[in-house]
C-alpha atoms as a PDB file:
ATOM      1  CA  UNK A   1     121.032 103.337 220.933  1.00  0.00           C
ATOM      2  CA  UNK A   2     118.385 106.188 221.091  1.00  0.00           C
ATOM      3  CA  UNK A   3     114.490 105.726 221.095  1.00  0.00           C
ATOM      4  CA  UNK A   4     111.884 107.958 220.108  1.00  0.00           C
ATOM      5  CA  UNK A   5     108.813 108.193 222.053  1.00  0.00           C
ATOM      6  CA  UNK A   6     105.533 109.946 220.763  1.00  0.00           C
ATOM      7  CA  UNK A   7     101.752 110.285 221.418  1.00  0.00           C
ATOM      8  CA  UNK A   8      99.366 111.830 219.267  1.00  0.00           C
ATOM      9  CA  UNK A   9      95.973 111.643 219.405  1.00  0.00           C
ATOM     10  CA  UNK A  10      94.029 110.177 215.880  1.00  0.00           C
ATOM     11  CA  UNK A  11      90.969 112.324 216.138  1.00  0.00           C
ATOM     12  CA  UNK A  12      89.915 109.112 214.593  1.00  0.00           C
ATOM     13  CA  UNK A  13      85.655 110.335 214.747  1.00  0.00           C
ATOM     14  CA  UNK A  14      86.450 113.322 212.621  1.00  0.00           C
ATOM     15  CA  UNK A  15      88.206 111.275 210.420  1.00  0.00           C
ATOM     16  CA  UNK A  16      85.486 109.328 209.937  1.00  0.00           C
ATOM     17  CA  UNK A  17      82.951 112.191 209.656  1.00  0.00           C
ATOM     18  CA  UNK A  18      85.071 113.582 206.580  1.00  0.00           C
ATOM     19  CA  UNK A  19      85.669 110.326 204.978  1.00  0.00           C
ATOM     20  CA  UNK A  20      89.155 110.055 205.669  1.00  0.00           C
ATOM     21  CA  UNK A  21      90.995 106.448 206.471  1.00  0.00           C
ATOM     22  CA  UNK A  22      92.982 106.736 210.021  1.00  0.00           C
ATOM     23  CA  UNK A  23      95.094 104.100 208.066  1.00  0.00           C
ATOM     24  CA  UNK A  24      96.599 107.811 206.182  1.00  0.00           C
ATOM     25  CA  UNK A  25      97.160 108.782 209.911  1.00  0.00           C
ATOM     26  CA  UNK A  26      99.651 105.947 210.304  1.00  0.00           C
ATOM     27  CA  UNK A  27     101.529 106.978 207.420  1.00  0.00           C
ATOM     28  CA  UNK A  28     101.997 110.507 208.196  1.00  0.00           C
ATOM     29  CA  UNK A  29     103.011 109.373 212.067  1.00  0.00           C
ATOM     30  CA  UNK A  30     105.540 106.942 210.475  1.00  0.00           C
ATOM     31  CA  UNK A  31     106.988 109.038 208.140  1.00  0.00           C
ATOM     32  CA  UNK A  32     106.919 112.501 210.417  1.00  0.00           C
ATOM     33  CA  UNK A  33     107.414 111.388 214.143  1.00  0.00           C
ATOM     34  CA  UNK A  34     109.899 108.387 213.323  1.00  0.00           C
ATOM     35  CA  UNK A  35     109.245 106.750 216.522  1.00  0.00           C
ATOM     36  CA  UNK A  36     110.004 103.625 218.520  1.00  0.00           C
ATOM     37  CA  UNK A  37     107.383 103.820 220.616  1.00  0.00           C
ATOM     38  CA  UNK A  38     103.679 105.538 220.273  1.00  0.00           C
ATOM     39  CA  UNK A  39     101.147 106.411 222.902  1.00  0.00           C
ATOM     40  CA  UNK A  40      98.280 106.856 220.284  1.00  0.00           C
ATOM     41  CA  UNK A  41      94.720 107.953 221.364  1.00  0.00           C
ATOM     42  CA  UNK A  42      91.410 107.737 219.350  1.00  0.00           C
ATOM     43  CA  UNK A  43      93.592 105.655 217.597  1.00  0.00           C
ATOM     44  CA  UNK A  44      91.951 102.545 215.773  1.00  0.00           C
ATOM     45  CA  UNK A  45      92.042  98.955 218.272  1.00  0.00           C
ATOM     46  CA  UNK A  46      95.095  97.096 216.227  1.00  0.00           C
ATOM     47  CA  UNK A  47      97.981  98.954 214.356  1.00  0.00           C
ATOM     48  CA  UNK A  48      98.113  98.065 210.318  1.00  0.00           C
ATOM     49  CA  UNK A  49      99.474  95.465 208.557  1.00  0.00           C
ATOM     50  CA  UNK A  50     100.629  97.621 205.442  1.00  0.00           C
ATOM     51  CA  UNK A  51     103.401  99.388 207.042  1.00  0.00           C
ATOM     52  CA  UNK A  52     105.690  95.572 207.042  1.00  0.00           C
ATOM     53  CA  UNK A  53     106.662  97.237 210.573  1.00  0.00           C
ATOM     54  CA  UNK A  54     106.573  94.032 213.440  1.00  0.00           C
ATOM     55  CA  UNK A  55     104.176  95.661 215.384  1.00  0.00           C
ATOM     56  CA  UNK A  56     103.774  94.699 219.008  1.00  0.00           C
ATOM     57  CA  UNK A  57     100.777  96.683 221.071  1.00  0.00           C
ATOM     58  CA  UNK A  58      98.768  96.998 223.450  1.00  0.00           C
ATOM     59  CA  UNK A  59      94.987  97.988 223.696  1.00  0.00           C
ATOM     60  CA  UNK A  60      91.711  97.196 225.458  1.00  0.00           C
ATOM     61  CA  UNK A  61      89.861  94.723 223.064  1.00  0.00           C
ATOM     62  CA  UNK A  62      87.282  96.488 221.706  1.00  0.00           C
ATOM     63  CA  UNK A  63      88.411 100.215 222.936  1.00  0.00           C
ATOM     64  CA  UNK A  64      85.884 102.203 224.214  1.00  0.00           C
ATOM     65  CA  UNK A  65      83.167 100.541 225.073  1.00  0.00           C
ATOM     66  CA  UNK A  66      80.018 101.486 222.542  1.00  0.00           C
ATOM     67  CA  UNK A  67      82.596 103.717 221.039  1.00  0.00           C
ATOM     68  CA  UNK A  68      82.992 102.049 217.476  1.00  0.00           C
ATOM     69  CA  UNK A  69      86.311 100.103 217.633  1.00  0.00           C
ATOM     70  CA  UNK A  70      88.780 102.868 219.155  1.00  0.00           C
ATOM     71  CA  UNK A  71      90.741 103.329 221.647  1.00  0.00           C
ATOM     72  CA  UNK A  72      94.407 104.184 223.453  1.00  0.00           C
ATOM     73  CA  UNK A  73      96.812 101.869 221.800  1.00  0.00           C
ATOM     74  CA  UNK A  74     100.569 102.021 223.002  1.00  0.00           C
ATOM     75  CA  UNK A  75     102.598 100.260 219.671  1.00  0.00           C
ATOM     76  CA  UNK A  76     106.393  99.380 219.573  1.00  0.00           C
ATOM     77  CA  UNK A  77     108.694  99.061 216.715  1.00  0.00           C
ATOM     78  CA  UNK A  78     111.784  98.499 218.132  1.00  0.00           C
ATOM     79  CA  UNK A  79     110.338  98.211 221.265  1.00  0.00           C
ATOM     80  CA  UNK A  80     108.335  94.846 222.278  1.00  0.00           C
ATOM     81  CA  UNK A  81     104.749  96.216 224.284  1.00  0.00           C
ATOM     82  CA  UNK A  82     103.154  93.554 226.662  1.00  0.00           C
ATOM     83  CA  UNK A  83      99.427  95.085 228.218  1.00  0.00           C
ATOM     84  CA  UNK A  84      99.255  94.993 231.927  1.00  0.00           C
ATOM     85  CA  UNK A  85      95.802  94.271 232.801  1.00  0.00           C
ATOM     86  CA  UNK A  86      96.616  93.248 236.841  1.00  0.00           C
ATOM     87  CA  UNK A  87      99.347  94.907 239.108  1.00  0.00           C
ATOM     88  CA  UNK A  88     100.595  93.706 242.268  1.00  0.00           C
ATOM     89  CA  UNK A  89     102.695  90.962 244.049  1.00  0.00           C
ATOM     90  CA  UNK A  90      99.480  88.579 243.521  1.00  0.00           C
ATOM     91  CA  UNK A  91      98.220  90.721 240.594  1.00  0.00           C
ATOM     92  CA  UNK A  92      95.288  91.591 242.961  1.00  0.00           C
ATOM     93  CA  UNK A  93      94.459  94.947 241.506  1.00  0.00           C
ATOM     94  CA  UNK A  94      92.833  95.072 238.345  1.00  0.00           C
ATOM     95  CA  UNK A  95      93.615  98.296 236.125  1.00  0.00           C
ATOM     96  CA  UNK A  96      91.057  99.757 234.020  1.00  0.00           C
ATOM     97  CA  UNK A  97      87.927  99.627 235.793  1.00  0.00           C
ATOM     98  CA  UNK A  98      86.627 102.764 237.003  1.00  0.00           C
ATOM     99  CA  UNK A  99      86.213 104.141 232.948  1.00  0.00           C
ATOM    100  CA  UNK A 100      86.944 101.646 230.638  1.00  0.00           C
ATOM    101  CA  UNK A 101      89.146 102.308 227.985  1.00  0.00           C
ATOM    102  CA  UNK A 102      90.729 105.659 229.698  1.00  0.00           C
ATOM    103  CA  UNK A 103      94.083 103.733 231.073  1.00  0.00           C
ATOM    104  CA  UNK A 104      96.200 101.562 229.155  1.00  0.00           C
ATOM    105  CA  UNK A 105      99.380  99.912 230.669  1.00  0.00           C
ATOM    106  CA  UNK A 106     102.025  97.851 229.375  1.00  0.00           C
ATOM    107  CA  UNK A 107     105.533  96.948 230.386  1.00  0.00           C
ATOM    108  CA  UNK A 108     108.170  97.867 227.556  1.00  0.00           C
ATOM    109  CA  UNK A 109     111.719  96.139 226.498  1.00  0.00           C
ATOM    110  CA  UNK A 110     114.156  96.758 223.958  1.00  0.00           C
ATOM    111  CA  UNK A 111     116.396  94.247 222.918  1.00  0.00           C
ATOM    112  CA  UNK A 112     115.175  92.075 226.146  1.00  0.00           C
ATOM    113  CA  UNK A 113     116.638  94.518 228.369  1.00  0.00           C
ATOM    114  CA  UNK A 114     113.337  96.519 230.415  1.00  0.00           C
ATOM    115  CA  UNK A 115     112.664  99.974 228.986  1.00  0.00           C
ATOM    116  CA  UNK A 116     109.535 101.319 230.705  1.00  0.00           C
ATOM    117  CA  UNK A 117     106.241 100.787 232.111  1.00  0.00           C
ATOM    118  CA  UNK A 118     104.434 103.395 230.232  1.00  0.00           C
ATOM    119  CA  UNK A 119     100.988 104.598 231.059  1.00  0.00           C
ATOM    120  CA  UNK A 120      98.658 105.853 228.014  1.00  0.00           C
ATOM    121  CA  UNK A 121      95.589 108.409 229.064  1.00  0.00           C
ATOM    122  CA  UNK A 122      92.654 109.031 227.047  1.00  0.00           C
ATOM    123  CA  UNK A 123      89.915 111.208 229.334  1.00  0.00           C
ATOM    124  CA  UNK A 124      86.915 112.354 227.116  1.00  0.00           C
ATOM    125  CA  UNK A 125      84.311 114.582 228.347  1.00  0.00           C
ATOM    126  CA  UNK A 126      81.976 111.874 229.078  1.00  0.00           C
ATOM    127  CA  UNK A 127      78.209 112.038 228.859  1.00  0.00           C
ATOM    128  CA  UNK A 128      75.523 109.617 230.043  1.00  0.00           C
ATOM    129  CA  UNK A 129      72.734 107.504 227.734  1.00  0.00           C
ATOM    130  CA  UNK A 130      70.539 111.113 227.738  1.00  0.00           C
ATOM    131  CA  UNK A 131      73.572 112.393 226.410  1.00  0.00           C
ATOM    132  CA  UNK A 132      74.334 115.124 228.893  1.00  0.00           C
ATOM    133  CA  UNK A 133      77.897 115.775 229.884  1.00  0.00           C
ATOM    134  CA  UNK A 134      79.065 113.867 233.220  1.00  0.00           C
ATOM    135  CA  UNK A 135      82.110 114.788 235.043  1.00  0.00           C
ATOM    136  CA  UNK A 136      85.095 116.081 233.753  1.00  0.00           C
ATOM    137  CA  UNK A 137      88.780 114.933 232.504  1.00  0.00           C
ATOM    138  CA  UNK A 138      90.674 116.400 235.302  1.00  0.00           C
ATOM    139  CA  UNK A 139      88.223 114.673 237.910  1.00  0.00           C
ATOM    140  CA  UNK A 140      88.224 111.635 236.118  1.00  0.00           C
ATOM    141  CA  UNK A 141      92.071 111.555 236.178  1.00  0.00           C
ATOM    142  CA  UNK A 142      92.213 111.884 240.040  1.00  0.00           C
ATOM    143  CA  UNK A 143      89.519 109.141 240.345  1.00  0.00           C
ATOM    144  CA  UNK A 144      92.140 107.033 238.672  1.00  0.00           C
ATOM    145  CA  UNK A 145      94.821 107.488 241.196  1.00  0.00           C
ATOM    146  CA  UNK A 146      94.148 104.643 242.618  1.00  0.00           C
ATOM    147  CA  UNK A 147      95.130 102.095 239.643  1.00  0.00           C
ATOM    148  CA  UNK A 148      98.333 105.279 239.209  1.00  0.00           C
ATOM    149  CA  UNK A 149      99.171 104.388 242.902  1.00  0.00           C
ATOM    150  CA  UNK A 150      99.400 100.835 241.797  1.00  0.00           C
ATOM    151  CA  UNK A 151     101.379 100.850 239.586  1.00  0.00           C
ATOM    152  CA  UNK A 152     103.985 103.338 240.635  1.00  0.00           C
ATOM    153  CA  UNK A 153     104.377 100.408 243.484  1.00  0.00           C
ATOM    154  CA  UNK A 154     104.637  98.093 240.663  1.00  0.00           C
ATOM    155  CA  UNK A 155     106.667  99.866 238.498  1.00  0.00           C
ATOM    156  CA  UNK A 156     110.671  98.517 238.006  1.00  0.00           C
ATOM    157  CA  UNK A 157     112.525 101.630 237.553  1.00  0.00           C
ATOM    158  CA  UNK A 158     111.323 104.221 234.307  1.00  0.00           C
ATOM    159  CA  UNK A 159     107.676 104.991 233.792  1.00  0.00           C
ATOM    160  CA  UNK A 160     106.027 107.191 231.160  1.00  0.00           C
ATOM    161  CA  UNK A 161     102.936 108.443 231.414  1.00  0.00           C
ATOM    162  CA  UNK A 162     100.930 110.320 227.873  1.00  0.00           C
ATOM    163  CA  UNK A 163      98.457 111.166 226.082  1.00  0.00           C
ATOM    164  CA  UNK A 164      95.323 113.410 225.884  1.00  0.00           C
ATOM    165  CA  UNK A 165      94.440 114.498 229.159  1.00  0.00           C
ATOM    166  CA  UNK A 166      91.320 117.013 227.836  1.00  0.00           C
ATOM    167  CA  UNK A 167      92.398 119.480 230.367  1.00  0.00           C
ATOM    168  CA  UNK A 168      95.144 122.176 230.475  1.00  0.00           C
ATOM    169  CA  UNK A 169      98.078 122.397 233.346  1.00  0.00           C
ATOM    170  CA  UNK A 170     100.988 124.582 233.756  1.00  0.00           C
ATOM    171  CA  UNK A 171     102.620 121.747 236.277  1.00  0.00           C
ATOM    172  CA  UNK A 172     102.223 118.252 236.889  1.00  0.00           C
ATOM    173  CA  UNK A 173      98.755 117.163 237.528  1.00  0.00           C
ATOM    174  CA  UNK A 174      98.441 115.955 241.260  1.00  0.00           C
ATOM    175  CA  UNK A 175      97.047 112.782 240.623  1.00  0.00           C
ATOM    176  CA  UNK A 176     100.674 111.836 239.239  1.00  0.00           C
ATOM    177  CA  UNK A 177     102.638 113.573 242.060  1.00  0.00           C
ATOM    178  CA  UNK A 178     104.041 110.685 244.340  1.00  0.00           C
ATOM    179  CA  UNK A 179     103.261 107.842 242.461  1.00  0.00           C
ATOM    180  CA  UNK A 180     106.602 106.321 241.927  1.00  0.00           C
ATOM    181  CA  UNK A 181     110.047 106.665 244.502  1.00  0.00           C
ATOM    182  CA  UNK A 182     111.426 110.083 244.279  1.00  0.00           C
ATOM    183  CA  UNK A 183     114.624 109.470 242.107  1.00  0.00           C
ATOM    184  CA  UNK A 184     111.753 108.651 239.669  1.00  0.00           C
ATOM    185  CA  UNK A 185     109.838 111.546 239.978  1.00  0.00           C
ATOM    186  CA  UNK A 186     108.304 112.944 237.336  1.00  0.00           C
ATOM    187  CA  UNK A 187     109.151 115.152 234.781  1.00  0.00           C
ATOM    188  CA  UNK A 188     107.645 117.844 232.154  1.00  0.00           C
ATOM    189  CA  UNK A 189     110.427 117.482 229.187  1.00  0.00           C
ATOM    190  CA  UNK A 190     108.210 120.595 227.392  1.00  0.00           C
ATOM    191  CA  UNK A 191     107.991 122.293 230.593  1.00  0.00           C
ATOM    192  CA  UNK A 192     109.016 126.266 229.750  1.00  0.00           C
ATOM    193  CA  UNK A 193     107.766 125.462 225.767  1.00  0.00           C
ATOM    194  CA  UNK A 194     104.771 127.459 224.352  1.00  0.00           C
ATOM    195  CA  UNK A 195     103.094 124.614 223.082  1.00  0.00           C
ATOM    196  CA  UNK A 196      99.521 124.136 221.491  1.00  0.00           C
ATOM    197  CA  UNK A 197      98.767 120.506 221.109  1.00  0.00           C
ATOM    198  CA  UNK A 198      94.499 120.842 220.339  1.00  0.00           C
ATOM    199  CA  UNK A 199      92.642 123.137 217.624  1.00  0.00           C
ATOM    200  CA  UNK A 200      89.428 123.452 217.884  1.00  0.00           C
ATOM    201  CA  UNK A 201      87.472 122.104 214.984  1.00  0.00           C
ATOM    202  CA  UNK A 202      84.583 125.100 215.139  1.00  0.00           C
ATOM    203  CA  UNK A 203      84.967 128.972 214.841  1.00  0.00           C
ATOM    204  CA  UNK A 204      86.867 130.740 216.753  1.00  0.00           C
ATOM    205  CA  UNK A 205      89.471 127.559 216.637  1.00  0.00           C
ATOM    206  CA  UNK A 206      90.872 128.754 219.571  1.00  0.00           C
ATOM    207  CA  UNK A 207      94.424 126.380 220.328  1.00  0.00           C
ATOM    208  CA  UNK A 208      95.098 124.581 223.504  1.00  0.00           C
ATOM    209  CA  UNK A 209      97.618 122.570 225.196  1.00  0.00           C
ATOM    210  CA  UNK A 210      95.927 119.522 226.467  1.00  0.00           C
ATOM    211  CA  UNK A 211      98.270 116.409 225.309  1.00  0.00           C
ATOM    212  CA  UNK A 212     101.406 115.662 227.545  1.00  0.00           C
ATOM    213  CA  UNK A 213     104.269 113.625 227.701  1.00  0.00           C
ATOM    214  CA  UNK A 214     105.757 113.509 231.370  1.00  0.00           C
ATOM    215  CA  UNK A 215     108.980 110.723 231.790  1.00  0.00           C
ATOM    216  CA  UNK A 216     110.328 109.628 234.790  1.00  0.00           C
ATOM    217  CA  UNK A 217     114.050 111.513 236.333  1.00  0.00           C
ATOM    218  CA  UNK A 218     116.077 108.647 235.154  1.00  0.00           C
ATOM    219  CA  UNK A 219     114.787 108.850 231.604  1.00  0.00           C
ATOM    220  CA  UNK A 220     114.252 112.492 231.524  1.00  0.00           C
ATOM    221  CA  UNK A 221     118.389 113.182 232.322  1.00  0.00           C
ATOM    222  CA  UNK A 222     119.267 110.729 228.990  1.00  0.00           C
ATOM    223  CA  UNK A 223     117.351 113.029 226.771  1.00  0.00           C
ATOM    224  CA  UNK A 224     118.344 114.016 223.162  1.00  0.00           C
ATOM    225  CA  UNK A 225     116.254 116.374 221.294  1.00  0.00           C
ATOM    226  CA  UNK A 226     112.206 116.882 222.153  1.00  0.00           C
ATOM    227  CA  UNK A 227     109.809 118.284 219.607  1.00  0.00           C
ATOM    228  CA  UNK A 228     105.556 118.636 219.874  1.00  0.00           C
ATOM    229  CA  UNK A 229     102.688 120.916 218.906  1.00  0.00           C
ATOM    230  CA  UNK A 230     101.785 122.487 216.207  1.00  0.00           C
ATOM    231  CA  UNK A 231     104.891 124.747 216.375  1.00  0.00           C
ATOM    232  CA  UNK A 232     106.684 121.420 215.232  1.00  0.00           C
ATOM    233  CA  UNK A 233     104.206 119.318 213.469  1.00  0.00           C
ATOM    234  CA  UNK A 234     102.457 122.029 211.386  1.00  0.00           C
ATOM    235  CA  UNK A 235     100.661 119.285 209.106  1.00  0.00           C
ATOM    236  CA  UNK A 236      99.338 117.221 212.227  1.00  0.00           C
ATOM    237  CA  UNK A 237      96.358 119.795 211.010  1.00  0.00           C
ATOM    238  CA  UNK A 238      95.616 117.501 207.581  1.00  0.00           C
ATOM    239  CA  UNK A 239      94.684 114.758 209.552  1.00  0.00           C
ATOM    240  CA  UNK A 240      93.794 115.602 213.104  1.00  0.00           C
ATOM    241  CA  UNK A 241      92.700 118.578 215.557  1.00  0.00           C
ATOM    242  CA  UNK A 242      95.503 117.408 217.675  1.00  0.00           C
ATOM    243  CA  UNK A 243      99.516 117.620 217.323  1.00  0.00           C
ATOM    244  CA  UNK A 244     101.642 115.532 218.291  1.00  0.00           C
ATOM    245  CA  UNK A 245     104.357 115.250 220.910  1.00  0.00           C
ATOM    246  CA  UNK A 246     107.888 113.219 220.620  1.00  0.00           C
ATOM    247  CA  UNK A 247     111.051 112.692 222.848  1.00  0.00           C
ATOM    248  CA  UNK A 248     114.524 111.126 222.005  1.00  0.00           C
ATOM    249  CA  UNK A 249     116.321 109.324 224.604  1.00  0.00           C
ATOM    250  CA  UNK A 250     120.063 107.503 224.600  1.00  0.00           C
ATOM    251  CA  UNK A 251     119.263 104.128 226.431  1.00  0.00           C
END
């Protein structure tokens, strides 16, 4: 069988600001990215209930913390999600600590056979109660190598790793260099593409590429047909400042 794989991110504040129901946002993800499996950022706590879709997720009750109900939600169609709050052979390490809400991990199976561990990433520019911008994405993400580390140890054999990492690179990032055995290693599947994945929502609206979807060797050598950015998804703009990115596999 083949499985889609996609992450977008909601832009679920905007949505808000202009009125618009992220509920729309599901729609337009069902019917245009067709997948089995989302990574979905600013995306609202719990998928609908409209769509008659069996829904299985997972999320950090709550989201962000102080953030109004949002958060990185990895859903499954065809593809049953269990959250992975505690890695480890005793479960001794606790995920999700040092910024709530940024990492969400679940273990993936498809017709009761293991698919994935997948990773989803949300790193905001973060500011402080004065409201003053602290840190930055790409720091943040190597502060969370640690609960990365974990879990490539933990990890069975495929691991996916996406979402909106707020920052652009033209490789890897190092934080998710080494993480898992080298057979599973890995890999850009839009590496080479001219991609923009994030429009800025003020004048100049300069275009970035700052949402990725790396996949592990084994997965990466089954794939079908890729697709992302606003190259691909030219009406991503309706509802978000974000496109979205999607991968079909054989498994």
């Amino acid at each position: 069988m083949r499985v889609r794989i996609g992450t977008w991110n909601l832009n679920t504040w905007i949505n808000r600001r202009e009125g618009r129901s992220t509920d729309d946002c599901w729609r337009w993800a069902e019917k245009s990215l067709k997948a089995d499996l989302l990574i979905l950022t600013e995306a609202p706590t719990s998928p609908p209930t409209f769509t008659g879709k069996r829904w299985s997720f997972a999320v950090r009750p709550g989201g962000f913390p102080r953030r109004g109900n949002w958060g990185t939600l990895i859903a499954g169609d065809a593809v049953e999600v269990r959250r992975l709050t505690h890695v480890g052979p005793d479960r001794e390490v606790e995920l999700d600590t040092r910024f709530p809400g940024s990492l969400t991990a679940a273990e993936t199976h498809v017709n009761g056979r293991h698919f994935a561990t997948v990773v989803g990433l949300y790193l905001p520019y973060r500011k402080n109660e004065s409201r003053d911008f602290v840190g930055h994405p790409s720091k943040d993400l190597l502060e969370l190598r640690p609960d990365l580390d974990a879990i490539g140890r933990h990890m069975d054999s495929s691991l996916i790793v996406a979402g909106d990492l707020n920052s652009e690179y033209r490789s890897i990032p190092r934080s998710l260099r080494g993480i898992t055995p080298r057979r599973h290693r890995l890999c850009d599947p839009f590496a080479g593409l001219r991609l923009t994945t994030f429009r800025q929502d003020w004048p100049p609206h300069r275009e970035f590429l700052v949402d990725y979807l790396y996949i592990s060797r084994n997965i990466h050598r089954r794939i079908v047909s890729v697709s992302g950015g606003f190259q691909d998804f030219p009406d991503a703009a309706d509802w978000s400042d974000h496109a979205p990115l999607v991968v079909e596999i054989d498994f």
